[in-house]
C-alpha atoms as a PDB file:
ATOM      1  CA  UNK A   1      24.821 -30.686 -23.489  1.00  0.00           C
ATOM      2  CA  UNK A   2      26.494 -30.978 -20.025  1.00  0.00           C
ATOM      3  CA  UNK A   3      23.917 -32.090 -17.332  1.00  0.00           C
ATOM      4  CA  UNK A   4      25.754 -29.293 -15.182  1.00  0.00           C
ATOM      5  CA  UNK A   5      25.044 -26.406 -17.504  1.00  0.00           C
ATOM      6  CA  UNK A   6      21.258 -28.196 -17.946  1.00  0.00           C
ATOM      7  CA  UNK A   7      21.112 -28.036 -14.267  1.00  0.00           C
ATOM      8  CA  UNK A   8      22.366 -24.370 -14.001  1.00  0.00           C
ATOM      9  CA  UNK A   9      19.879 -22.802 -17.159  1.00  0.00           C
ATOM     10  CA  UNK A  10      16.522 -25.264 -15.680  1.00  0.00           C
ATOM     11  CA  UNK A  11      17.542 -23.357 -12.197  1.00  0.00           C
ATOM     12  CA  UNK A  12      17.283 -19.678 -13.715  1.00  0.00           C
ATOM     13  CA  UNK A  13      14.386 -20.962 -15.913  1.00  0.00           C
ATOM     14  CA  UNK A  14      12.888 -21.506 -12.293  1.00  0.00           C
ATOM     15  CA  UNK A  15      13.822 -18.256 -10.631  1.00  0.00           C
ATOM     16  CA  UNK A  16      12.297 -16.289 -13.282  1.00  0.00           C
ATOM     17  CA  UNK A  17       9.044 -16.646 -11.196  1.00  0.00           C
ATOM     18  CA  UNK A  18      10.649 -14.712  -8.475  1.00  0.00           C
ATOM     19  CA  UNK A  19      11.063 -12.404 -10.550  1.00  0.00           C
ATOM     20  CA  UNK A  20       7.157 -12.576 -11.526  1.00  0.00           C
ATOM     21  CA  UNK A  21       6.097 -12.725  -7.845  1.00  0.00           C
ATOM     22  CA  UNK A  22       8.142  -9.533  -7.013  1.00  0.00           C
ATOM     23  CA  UNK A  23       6.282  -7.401  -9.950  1.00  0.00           C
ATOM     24  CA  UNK A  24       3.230  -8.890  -8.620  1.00  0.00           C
ATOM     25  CA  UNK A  25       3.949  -7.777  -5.038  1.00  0.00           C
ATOM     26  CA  UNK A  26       4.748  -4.315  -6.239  1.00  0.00           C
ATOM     27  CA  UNK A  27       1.356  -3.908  -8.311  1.00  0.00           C
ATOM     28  CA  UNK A  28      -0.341  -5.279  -4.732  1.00  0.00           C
ATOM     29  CA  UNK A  29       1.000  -2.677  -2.404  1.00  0.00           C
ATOM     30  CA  UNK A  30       0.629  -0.052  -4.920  1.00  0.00           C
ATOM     31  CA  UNK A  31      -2.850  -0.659  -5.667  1.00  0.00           C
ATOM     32  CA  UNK A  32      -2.866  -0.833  -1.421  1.00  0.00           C
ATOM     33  CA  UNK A  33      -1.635   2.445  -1.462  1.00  0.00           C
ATOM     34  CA  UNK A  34      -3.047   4.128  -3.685  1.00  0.00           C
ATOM     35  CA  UNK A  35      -7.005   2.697  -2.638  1.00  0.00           C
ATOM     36  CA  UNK A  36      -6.083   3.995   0.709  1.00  0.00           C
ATOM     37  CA  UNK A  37      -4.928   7.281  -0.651  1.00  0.00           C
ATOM     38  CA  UNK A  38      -8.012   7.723  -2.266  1.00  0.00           C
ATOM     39  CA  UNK A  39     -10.424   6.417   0.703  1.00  0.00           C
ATOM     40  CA  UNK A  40      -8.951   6.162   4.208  1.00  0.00           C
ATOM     41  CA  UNK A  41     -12.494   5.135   5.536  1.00  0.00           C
ATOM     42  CA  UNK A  42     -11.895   1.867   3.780  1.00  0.00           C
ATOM     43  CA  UNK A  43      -8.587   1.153   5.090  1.00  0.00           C
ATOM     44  CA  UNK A  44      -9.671  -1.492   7.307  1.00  0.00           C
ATOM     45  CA  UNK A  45     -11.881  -3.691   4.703  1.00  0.00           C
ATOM     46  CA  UNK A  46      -8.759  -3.093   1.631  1.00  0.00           C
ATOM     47  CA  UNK A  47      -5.660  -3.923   4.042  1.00  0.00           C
ATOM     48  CA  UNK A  48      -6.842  -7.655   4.553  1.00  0.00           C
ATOM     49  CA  UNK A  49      -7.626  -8.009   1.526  1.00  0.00           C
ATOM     50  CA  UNK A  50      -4.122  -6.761   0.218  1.00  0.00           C
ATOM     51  CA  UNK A  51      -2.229  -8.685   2.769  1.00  0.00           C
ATOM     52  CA  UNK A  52      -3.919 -11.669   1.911  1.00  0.00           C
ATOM     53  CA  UNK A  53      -2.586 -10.885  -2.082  1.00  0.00           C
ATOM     54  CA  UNK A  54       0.487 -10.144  -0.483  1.00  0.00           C
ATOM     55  CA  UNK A  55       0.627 -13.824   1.395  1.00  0.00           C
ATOM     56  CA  UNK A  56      -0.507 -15.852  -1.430  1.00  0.00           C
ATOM     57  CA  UNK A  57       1.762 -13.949  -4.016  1.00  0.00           C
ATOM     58  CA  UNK A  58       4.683 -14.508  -1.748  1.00  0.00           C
ATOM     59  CA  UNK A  59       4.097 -18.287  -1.593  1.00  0.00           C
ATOM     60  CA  UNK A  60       4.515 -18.656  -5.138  1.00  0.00           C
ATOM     61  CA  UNK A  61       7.743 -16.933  -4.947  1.00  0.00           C
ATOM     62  CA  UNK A  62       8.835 -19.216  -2.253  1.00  0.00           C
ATOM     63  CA  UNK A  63       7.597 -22.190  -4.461  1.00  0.00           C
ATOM     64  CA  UNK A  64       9.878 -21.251  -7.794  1.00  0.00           C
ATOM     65  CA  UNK A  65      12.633 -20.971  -5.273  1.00  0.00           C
ATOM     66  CA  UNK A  66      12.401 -24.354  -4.259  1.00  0.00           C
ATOM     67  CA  UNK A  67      11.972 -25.405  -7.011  1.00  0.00           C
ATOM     68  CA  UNK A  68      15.466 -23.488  -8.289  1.00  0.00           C
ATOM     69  CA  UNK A  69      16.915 -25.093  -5.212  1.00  0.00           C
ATOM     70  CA  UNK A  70      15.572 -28.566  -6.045  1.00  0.00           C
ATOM     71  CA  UNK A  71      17.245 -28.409 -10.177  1.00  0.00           C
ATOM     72  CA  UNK A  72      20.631 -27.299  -8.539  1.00  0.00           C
ATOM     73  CA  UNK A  73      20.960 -29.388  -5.544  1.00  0.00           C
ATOM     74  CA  UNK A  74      18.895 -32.755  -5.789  1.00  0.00           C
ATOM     75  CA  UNK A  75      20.744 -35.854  -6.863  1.00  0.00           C
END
């Protein structure tokens, strides 16, 4: 095998976990939603909480990226 085409499928191997962290920010701000929907006295207590799912979920997104970036580019 070519280490160019090992670089390119290890890289898309990698960015499948953006793919992960975007269905896990979508189940986060829907389950945001729809608590708040159902209770808008509790908005304050659940929209730190979500945010905070939101924050961490988003930094393993930016992590698999990275790591995408680091099969393609590094030497």
């Amino acid at each position: 095998m070519d280490p160019h085409s090992a670089k390119l499928i290890g890289a898309g191997l990698a960015a499948i976990g953006v793919l992960g962290a975007g269905i896990g920010i979508g189940n986060i701000f829907g389950s945001l939603i729809s608590s708040i929907a159902r209770n808008p006295a509790a908005r304050d207590q659940v929209f730190g909480i979500g945010m905070l799912g939101f924050a961490l979920t988003e930094a393993v997104a930016l992590y698999a990226l990275l790591i995408a970036f680091l099969v393609l580019y590094a030497v």
